[in-house]
PDB file of N, CA and C in Angstrom:
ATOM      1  N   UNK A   1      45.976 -91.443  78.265  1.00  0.00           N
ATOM      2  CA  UNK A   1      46.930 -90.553  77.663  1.00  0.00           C
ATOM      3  C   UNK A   1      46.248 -89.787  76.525  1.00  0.00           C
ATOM      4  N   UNK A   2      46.290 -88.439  76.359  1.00  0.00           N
ATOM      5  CA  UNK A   2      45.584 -87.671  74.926  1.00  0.00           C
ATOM      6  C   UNK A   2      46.718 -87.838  73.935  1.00  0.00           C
ATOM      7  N   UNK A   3      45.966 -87.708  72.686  1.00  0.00           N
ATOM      8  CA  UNK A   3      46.723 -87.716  71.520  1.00  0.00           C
ATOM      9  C   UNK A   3      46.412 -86.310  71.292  1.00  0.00           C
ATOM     10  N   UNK A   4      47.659 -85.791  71.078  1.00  0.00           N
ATOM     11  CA  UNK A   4      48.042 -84.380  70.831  1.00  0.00           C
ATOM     12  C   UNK A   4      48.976 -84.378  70.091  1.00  0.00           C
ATOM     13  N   UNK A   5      48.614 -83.800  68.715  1.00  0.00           N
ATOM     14  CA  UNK A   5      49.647 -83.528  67.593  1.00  0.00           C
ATOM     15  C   UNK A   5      50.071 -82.016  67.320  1.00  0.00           C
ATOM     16  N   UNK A   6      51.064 -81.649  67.393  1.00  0.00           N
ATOM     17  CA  UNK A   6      51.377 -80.032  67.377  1.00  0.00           C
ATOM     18  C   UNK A   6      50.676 -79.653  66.263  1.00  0.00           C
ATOM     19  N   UNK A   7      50.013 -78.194  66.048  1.00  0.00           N
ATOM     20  CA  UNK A   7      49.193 -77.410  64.797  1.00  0.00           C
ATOM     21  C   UNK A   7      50.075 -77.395  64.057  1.00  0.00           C
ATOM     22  N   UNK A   8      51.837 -78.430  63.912  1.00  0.00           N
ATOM     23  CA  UNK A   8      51.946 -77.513  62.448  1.00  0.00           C
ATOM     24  C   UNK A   8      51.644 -78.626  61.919  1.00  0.00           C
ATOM     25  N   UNK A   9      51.964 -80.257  62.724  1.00  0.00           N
ATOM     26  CA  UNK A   9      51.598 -81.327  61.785  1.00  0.00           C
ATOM     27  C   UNK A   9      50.251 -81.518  61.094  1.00  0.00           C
ATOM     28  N   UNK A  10      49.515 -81.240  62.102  1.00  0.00           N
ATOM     29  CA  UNK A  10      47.905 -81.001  61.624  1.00  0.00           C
ATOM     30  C   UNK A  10      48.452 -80.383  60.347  1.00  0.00           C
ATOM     31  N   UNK A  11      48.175 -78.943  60.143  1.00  0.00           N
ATOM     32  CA  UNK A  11      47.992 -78.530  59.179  1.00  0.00           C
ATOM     33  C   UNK A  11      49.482 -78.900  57.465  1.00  0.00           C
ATOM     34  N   UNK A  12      50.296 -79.775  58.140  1.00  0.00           N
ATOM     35  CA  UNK A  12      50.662 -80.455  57.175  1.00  0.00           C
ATOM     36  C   UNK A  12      50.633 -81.662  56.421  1.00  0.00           C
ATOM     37  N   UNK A  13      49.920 -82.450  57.252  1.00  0.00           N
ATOM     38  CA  UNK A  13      48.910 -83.456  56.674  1.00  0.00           C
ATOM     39  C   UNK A  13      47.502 -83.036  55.841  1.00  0.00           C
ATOM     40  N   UNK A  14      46.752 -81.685  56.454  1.00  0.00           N
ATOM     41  CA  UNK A  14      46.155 -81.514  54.982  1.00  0.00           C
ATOM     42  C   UNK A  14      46.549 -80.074  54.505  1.00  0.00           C
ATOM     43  N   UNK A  15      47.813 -80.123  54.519  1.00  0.00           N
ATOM     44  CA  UNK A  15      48.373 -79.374  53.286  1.00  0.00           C
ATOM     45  C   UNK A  15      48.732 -80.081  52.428  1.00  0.00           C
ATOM     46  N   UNK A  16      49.111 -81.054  52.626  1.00  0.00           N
ATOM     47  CA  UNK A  16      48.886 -82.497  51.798  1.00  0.00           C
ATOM     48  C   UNK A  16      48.395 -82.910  50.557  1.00  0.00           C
ATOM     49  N   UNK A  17      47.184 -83.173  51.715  1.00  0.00           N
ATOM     50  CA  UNK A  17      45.798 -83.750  51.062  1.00  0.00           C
ATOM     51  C   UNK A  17      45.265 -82.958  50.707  1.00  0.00           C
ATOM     52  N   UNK A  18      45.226 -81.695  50.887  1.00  0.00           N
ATOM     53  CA  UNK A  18      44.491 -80.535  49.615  1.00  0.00           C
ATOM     54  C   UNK A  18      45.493 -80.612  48.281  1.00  0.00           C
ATOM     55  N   UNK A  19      46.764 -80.993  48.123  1.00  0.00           N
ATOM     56  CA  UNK A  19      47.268 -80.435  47.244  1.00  0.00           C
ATOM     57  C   UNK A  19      47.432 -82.111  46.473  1.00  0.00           C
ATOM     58  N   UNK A  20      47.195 -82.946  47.058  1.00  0.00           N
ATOM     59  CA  UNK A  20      47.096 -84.710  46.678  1.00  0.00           C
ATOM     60  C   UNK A  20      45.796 -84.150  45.539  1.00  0.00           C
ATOM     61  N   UNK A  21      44.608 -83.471  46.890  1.00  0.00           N
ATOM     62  CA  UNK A  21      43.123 -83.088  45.766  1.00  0.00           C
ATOM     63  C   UNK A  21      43.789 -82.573  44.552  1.00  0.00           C
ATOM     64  N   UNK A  22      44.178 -81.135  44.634  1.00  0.00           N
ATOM     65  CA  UNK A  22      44.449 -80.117  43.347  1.00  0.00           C
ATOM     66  C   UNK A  22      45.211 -81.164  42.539  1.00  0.00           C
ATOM     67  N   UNK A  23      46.136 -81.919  42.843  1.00  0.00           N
ATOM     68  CA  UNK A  23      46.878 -82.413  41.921  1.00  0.00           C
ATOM     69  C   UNK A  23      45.882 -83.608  40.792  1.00  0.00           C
ATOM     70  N   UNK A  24      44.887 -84.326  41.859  1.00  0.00           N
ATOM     71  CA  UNK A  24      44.228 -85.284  40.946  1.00  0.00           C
ATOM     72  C   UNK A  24      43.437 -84.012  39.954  1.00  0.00           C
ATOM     73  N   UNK A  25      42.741 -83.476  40.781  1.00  0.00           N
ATOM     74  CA  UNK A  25      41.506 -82.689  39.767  1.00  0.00           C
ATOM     75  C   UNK A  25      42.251 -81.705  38.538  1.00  0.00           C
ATOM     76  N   UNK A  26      43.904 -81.572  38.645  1.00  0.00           N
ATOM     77  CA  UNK A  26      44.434 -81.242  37.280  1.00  0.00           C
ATOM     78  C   UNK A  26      44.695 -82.186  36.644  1.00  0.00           C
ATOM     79  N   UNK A  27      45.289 -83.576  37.221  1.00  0.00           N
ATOM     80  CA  UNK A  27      45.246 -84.710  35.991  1.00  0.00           C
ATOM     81  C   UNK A  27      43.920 -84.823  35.168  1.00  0.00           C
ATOM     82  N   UNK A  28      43.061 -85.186  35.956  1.00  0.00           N
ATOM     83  CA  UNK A  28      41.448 -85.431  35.412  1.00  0.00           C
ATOM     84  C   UNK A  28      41.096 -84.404  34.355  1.00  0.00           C
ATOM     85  N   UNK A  29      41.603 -82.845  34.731  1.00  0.00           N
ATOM     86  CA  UNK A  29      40.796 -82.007  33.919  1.00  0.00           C
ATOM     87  C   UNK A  29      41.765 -81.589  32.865  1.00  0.00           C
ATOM     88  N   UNK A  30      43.309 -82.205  32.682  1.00  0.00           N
ATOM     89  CA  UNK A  30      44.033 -82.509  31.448  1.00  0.00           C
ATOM     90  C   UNK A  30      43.899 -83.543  30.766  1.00  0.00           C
ATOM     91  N   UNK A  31      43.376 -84.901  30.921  1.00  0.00           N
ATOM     92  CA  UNK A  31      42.810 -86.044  30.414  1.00  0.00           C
ATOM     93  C   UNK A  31      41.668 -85.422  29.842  1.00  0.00           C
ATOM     94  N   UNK A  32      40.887 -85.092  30.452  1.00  0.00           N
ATOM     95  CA  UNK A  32      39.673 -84.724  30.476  1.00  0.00           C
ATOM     96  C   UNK A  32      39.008 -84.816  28.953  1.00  0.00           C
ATOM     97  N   UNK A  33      39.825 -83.914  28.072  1.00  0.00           N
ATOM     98  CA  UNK A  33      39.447 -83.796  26.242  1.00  0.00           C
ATOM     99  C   UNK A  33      39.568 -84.872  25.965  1.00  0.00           C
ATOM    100  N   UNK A  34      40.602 -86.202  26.255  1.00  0.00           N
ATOM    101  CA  UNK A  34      40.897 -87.168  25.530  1.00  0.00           C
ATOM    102  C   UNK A  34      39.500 -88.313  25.485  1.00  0.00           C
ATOM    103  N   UNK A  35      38.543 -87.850  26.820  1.00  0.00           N
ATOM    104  CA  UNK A  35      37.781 -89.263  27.500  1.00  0.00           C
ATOM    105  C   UNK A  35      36.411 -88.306  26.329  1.00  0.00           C
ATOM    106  N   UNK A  36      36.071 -87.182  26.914  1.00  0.00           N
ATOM    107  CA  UNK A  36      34.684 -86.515  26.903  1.00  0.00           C
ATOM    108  C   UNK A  36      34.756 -85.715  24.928  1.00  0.00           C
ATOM    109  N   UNK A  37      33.354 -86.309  24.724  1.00  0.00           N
ATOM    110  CA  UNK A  37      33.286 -85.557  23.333  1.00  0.00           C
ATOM    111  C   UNK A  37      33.210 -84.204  23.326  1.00  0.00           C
ATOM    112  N   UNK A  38      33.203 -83.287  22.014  1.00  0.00           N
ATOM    113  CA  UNK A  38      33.708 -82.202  22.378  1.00  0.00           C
ATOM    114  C   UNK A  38      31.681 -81.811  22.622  1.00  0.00           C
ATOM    115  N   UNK A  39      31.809 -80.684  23.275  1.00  0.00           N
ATOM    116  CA  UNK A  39      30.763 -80.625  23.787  1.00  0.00           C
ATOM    117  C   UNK A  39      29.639 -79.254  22.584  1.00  0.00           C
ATOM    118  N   UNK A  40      28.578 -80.041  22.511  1.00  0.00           N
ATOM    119  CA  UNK A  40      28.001 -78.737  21.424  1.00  0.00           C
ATOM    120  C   UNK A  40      27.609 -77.570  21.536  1.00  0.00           C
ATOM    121  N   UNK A  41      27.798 -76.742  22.959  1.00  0.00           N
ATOM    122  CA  UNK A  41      27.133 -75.642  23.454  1.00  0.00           C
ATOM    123  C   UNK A  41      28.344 -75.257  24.347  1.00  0.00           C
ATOM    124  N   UNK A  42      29.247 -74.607  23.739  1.00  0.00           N
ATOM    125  CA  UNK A  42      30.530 -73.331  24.816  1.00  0.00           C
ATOM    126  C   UNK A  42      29.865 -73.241  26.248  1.00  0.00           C
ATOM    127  N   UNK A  43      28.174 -73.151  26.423  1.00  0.00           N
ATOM    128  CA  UNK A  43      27.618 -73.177  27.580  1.00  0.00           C
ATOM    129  C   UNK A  43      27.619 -74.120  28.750  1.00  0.00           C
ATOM    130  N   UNK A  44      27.489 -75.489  28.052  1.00  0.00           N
ATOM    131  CA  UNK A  44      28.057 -76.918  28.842  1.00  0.00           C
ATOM    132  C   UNK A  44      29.040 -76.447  29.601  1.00  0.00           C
ATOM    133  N   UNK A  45      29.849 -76.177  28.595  1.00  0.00           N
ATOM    134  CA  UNK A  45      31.630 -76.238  29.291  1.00  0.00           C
ATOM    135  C   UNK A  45      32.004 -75.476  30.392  1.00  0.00           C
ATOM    136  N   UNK A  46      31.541 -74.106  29.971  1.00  0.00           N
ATOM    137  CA  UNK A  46      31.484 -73.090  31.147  1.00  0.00           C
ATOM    138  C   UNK A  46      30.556 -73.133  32.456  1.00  0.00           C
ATOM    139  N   UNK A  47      29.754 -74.540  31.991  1.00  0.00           N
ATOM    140  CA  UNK A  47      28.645 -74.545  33.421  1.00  0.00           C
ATOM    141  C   UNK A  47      29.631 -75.520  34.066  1.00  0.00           C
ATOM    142  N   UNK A  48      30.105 -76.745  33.408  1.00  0.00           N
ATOM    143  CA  UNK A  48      30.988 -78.176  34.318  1.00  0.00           C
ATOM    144  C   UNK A  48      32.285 -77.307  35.278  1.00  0.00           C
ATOM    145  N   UNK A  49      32.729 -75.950  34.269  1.00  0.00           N
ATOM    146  CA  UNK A  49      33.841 -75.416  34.787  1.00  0.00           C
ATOM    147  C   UNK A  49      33.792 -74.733  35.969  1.00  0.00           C
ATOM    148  N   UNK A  50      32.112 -73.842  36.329  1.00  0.00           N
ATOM    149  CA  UNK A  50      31.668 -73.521  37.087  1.00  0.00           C
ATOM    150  C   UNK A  50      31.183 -74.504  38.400  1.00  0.00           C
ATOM    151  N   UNK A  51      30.517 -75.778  38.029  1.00  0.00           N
ATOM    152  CA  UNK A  51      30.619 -76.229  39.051  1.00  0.00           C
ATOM    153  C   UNK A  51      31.627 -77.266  39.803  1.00  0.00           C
ATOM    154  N   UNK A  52      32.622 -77.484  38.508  1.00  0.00           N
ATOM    155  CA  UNK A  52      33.816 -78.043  39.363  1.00  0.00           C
ATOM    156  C   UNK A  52      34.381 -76.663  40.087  1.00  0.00           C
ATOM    157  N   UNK A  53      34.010 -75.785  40.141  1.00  0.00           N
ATOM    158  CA  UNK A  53      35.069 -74.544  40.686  1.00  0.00           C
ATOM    159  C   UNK A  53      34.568 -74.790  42.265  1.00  0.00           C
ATOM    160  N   UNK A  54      33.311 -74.667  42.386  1.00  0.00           N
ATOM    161  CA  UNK A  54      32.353 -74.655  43.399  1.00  0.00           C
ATOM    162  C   UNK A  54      32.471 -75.882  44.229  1.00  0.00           C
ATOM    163  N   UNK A  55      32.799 -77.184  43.499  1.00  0.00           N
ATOM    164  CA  UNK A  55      32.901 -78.121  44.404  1.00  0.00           C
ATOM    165  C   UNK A  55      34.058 -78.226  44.555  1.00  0.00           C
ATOM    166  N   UNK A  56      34.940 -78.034  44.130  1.00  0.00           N
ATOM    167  CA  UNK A  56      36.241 -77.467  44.422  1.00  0.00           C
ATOM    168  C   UNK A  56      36.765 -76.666  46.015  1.00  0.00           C
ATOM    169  N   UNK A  57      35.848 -75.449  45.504  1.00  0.00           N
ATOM    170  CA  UNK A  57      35.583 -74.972  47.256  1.00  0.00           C
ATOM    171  C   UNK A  57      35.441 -75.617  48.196  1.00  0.00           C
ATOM    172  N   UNK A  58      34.149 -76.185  48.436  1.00  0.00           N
ATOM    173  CA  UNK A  58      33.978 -77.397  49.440  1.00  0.00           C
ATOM    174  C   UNK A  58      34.914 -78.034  49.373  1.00  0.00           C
ATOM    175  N   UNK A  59      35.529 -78.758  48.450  1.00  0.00           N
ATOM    176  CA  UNK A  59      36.503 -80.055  48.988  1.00  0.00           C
ATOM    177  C   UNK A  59      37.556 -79.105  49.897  1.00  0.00           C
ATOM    178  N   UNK A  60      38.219 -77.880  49.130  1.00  0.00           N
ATOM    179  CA  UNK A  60      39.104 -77.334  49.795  1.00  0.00           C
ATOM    180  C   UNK A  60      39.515 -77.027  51.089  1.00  0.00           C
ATOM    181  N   UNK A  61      37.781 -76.503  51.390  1.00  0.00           N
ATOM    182  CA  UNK A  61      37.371 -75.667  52.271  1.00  0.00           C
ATOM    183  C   UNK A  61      37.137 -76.255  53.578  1.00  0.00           C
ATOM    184  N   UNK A  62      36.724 -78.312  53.461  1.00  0.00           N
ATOM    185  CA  UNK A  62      35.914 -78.774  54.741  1.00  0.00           C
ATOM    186  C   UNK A  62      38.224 -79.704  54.848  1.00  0.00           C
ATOM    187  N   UNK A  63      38.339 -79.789  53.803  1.00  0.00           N
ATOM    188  CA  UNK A  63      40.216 -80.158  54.096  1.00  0.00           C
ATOM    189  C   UNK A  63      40.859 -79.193  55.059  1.00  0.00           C
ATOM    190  N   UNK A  64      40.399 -77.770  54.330  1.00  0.00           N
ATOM    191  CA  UNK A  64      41.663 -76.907  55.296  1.00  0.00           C
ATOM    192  C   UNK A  64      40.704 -76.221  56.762  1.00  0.00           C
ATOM    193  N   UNK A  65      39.610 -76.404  56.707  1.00  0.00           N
ATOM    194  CA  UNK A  65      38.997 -75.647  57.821  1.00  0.00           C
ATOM    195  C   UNK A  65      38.258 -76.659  58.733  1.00  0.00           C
ATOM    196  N   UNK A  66      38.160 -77.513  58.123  1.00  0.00           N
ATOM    197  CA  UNK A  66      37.250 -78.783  58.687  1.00  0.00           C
ATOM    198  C   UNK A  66      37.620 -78.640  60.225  1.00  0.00           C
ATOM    199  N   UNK A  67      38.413 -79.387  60.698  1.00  0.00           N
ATOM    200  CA  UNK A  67      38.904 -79.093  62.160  1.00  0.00           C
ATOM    201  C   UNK A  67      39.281 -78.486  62.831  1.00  0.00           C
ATOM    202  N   UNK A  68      39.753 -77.335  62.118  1.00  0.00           N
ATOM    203  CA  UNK A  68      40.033 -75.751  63.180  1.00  0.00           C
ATOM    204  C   UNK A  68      38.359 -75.360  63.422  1.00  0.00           C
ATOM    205  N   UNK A  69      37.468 -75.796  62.119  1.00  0.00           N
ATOM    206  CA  UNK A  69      36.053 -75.020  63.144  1.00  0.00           C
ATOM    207  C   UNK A  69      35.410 -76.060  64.110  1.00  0.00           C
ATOM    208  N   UNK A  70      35.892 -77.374  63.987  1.00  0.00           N
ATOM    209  CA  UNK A  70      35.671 -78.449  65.430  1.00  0.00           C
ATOM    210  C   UNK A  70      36.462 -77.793  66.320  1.00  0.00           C
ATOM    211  N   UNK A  71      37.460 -77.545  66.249  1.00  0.00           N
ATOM    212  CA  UNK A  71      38.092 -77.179  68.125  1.00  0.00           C
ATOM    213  C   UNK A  71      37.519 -75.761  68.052  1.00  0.00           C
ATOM    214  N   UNK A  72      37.454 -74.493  67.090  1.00  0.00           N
ATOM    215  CA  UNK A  72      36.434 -73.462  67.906  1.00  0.00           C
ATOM    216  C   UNK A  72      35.605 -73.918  68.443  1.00  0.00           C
ATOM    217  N   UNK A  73      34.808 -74.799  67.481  1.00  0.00           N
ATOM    218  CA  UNK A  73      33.305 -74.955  68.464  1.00  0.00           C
ATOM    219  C   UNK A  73      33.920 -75.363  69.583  1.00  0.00           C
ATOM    220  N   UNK A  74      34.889 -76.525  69.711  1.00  0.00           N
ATOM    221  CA  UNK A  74      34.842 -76.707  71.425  1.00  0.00           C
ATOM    222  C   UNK A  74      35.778 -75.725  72.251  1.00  0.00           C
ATOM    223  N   UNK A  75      36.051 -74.715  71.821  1.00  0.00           N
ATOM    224  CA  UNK A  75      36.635 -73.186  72.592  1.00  0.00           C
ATOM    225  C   UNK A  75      38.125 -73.079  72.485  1.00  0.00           C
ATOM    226  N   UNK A  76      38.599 -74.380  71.758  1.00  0.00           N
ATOM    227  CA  UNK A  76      39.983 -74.319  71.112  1.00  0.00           C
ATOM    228  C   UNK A  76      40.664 -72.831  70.263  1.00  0.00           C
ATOM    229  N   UNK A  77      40.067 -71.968  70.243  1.00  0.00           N
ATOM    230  CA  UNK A  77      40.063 -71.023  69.182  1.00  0.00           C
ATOM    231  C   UNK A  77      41.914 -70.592  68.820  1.00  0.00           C
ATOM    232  N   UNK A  78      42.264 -70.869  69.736  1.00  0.00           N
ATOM    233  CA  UNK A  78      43.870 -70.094  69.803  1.00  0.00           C
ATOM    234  C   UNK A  78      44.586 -71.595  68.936  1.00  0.00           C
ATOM    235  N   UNK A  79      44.167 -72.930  68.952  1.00  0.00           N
ATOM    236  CA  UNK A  79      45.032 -73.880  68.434  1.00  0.00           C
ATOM    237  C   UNK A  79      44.285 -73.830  66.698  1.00  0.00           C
ATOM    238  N   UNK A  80      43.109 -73.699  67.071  1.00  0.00           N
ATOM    239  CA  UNK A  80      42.368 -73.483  65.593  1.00  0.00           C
ATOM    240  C   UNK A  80      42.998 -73.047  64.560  1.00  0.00           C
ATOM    241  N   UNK A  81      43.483 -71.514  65.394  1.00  0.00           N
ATOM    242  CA  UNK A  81      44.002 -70.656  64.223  1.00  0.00           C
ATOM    243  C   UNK A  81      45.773 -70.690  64.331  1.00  0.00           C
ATOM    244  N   UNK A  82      46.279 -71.536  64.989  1.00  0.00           N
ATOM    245  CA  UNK A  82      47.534 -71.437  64.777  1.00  0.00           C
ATOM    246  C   UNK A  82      47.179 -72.499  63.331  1.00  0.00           C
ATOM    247  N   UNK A  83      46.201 -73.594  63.598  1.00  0.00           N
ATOM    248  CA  UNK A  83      46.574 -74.859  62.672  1.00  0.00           C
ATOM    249  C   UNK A  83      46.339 -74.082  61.243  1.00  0.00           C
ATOM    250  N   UNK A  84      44.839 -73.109  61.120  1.00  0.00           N
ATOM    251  CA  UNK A  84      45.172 -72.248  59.943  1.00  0.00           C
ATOM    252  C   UNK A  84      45.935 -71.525  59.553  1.00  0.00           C
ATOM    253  N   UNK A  85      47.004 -70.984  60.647  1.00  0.00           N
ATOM    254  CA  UNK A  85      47.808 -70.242  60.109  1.00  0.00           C
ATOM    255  C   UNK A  85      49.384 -70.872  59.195  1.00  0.00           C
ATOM    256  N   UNK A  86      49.522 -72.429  60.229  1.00  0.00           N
ATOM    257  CA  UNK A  86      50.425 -72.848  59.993  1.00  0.00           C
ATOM    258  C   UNK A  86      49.798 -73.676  58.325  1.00  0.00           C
ATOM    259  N   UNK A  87      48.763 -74.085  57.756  1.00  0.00           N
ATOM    260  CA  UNK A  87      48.317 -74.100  56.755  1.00  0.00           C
ATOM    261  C   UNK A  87      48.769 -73.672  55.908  1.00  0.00           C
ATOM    262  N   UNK A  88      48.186 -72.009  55.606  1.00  0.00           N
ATOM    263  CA  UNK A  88      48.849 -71.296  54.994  1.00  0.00           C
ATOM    264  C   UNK A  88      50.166 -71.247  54.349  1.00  0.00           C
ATOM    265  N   UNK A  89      51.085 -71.638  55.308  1.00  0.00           N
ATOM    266  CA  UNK A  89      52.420 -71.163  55.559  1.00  0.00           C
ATOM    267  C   UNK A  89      53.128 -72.515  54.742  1.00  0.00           C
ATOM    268  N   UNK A  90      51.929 -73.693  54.895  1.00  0.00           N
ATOM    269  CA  UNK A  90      52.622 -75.305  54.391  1.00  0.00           C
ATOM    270  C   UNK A  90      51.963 -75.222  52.977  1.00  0.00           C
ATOM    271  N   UNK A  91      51.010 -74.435  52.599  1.00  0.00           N
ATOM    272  CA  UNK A  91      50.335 -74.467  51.138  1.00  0.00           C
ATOM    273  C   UNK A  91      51.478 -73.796  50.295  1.00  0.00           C
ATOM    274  N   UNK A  92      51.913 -73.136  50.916  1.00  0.00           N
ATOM    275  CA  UNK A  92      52.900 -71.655  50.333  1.00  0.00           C
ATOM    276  C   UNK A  92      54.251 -72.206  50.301  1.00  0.00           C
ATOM    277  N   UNK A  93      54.742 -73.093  51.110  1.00  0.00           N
ATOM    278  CA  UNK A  93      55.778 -73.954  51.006  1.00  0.00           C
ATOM    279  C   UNK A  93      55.798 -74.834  49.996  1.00  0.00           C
ATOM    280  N   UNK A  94      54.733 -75.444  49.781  1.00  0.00           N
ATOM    281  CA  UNK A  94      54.527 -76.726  49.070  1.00  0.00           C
ATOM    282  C   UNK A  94      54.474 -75.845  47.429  1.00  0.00           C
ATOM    283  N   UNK A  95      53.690 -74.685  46.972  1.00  0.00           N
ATOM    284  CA  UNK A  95      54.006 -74.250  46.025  1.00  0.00           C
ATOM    285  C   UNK A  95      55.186 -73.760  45.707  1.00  0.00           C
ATOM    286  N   UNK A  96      56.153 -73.236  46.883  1.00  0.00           N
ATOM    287  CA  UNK A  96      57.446 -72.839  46.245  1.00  0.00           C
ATOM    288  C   UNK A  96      58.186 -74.095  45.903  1.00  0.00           C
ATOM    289  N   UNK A  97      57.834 -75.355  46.407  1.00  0.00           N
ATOM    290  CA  UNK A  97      58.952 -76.383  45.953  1.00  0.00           C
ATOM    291  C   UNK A  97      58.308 -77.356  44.582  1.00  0.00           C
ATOM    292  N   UNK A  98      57.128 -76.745  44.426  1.00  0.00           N
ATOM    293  CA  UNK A  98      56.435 -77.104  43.158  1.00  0.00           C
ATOM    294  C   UNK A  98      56.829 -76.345  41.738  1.00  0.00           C
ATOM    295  N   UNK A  99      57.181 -75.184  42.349  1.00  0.00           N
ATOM    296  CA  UNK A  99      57.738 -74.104  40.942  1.00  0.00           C
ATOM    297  C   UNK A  99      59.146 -74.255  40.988  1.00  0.00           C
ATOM    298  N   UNK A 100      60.006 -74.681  42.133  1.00  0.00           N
ATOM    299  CA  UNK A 100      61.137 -74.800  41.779  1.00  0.00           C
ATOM    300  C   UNK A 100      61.552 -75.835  41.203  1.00  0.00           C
ATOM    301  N   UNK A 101      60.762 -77.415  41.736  1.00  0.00           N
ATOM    302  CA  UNK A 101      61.258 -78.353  40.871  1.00  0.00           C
ATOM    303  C   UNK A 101      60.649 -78.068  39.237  1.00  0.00           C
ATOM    304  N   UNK A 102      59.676 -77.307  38.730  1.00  0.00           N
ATOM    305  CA  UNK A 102      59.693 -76.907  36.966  1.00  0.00           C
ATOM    306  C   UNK A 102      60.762 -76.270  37.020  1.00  0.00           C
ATOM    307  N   UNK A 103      61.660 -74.921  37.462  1.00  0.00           N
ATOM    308  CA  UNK A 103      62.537 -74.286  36.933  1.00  0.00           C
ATOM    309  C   UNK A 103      63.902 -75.250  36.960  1.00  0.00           C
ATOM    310  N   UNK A 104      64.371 -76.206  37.502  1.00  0.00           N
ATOM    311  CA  UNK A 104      64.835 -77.530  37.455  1.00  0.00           C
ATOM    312  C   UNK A 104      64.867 -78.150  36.060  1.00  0.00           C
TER     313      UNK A 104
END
C-alpha cells in the first residue's frame, strides 16, 4: 500500500515547523541580552545578526523546499509545487491567526 498524504498536509506540517523554528529563534534572540555580555564592537553584533539571518535561510529554506525539490527530482513537479503553493497559503494563515490573537 503507498503512503500518500495530500500537498496540503505536507505543507502544513512544515508550516509548522518553520514557524515552531521562527518562534524558538525569537525567544532565544529576546533572552538573548539577558545570557550574552554586552558586546565591545557594534561590529560583533551586526556580524552574529548577519549570520543568524543566513542560517536562518537554510533552516527555512531545506523546511519549506526540502521535499518539493525531492519529488521534482523524481518528476513529481506538479505535486511539488502544489505542496509549495499550499505552503505559502498555511504560512499566511498561520500569520493572520498570530496577529489576530495580539489584537485580542
Amino acid at each position: 500500500m503507498k503512503n500518500f498524504r495530500h500537498p496540503a498536509i505536507i505543507a502544513l506540517i512544515q508550516a509548522l515547523g518553520l514557524s515552531a523554528y521562527i518562534g524558538l529563534v525569537a525567544s532565544l534572540m529576546q533572552g538573548l541580552d539577558k545570557v550574552m555580555p554586552p558586546l565591545g564592537s557594534p561590529a560583533l553584533g551586526i556580524s552574529f545578526v548577519l549570520m543568524l539571518f543566513v542560517l536562518s535561510a537554510l533552516v527555512s529554506g531545506s523546511i519549506m523546499l526540502g521535499y518539493p525539490l525531492f519529488l521534482a527530482k523524481d518528476g513529481k513537479v506538479k505535486q511539488a509545487m502544489q505542496i509549495v503553493g499550499y505552503s505559502m497559503l498555511w504560512i499566511f494563515v498561520i500569520m493572520l491567526l498570530g496577529l489576530m490573537s495580539f489584537a485580542l
